[in-house]
Protein backbone atom coordinates (compact mmCIF):
# COMPACT_ATOMS: atom_id res chain seq x y z
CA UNK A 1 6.89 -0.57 1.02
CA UNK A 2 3.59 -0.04 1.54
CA UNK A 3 2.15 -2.74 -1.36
CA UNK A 4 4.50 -5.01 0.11
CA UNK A 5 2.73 -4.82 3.51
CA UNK A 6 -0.02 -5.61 1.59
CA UNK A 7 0.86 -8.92 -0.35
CA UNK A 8 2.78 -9.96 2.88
CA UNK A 9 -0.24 -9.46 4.93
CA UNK A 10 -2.12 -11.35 2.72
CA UNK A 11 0.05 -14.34 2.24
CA UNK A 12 0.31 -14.53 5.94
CA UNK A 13 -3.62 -14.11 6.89
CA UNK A 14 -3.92 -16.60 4.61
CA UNK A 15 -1.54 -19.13 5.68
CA UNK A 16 -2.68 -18.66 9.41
CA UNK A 17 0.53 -17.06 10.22
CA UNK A 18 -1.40 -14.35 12.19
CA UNK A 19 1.26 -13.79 14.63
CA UNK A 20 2.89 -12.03 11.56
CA UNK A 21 0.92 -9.34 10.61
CA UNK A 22 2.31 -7.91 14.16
CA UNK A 23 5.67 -8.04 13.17
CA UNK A 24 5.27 -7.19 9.19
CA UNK A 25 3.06 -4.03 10.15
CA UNK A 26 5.94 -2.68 12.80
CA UNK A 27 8.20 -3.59 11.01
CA UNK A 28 6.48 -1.75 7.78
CA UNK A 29 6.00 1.57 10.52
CA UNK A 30 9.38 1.96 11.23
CA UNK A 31 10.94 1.57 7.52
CA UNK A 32 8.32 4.41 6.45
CA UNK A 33 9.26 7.00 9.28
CA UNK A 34 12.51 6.30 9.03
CA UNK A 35 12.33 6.72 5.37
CA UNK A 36 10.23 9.83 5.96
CA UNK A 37 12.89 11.75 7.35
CA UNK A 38 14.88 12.07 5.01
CA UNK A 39 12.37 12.93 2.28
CA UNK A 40 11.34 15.73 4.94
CA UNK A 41 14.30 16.97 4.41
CA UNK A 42 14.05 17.06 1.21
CA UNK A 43 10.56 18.94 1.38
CA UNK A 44 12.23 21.32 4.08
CA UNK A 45 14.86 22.93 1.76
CA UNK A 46 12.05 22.45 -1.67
CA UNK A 47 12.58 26.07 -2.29
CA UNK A 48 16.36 26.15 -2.53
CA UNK A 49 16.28 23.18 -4.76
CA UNK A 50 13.96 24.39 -6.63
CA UNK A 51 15.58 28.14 -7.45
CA UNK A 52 18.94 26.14 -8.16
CA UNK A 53 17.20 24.10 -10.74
CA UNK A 54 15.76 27.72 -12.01
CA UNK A 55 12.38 27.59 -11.58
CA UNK A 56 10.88 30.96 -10.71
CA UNK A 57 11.38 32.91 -7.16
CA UNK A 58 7.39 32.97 -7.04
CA UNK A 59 7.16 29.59 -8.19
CA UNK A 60 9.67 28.08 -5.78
CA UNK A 61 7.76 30.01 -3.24
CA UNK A 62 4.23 28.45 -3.66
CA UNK A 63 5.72 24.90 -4.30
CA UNK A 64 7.79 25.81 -0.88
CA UNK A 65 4.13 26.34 0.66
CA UNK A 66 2.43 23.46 -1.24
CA UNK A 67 5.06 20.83 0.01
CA UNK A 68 5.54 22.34 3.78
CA UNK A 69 1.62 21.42 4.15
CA UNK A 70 2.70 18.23 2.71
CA UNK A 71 4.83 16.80 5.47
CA UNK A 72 2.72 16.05 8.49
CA UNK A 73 0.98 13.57 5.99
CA UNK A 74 4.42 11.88 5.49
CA UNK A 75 3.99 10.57 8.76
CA UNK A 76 0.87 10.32 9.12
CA UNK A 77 1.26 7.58 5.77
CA UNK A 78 3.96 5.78 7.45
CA UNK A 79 1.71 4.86 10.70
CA UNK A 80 -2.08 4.41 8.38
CA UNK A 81 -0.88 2.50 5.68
CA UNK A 82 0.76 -0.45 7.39
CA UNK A 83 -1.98 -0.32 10.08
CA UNK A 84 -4.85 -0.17 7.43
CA UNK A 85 -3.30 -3.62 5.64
CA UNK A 86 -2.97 -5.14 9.17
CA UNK A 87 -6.71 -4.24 9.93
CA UNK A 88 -7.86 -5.21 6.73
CA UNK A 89 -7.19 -8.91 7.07
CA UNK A 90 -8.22 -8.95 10.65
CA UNK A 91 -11.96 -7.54 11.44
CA UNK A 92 -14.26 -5.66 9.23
CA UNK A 93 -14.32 -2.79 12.01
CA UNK A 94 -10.74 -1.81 11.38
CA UNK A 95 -11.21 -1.55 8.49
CA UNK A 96 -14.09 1.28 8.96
CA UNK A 97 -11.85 3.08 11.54
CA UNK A 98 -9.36 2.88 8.63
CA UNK A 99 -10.61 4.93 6.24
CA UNK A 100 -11.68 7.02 8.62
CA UNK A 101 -8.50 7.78 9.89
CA UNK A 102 -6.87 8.23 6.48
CA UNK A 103 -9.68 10.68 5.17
CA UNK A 104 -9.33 12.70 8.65
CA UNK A 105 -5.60 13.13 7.91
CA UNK A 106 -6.28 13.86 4.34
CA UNK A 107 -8.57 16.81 5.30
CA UNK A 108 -6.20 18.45 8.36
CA UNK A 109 -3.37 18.23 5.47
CA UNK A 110 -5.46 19.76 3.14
CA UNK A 111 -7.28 22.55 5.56
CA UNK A 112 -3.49 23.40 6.77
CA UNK A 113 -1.95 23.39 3.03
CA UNK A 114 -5.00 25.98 1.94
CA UNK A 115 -4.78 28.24 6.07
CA UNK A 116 -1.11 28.85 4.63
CA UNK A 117 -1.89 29.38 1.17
CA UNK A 118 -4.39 31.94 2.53
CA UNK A 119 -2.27 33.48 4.47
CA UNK A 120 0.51 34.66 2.58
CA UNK A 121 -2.41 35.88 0.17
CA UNK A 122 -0.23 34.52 -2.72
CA UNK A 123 -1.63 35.39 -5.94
CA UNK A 124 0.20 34.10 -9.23
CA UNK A 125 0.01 34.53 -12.96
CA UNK A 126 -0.28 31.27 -15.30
């Protein structure tokens, strides 16, 4: 969904249809939470899956970790991406903020992924 925000932003800026990078990048938001959810639930019950496909207890336990760190940035994708193709084709500015926005929710993902990592003090054999 979110390369077809793209193209369609594109083909509209380009057009000068820009009353419809609006609607395409709403309309982009709420297919991408709503598609979110259930793929959070999916990430919720990770470890179950994963000990029913056999995978390790300890295994299925660090993925478990790995992926619950993973789900804020679910979201946090379904709002940046659409807005970052909108911005792109409007002023160079939003663009900027952007990036900024998507490397500040890559780090809090990442600092909150390695916090519970840390926490558990999970050590594993490879």
């Amino acid at each position: 969904m979110g390369s077809a925000v793209e193209t369609l932003c594109g083909q509209a800026y380009r057009a000068n249809k820009h009353e419809m990078l609006g609607v395409y990048m709403q309309r982009a938001i709420i297919v991408l939470v709503v598609t979110g959810i259930p793929l959070t639930v999916a990430y919720i019950f990770c470890e179950p899956i994963l000990l029913l496909l056999g995978e390790p207890p300890e295994l299925a336990s660090v993925a478990a970790v790995f992926v619950y760190g993973l789900i804020p940035q679910i979201f946090g994708y379904a709002v940046n991406f659409p807005y970052r193709s909108f911005c792109r084709r409007r002023v160079w500015w939003c663009q900027a903020l952007t990036y900024e926005t998507d490397f500040r929710i890559r780090v809090e993902c990442w600092k909150r992924i390695l916090e519970s990592i840390n926490t558990q003090n999970l050590s594993m054999k490879f």
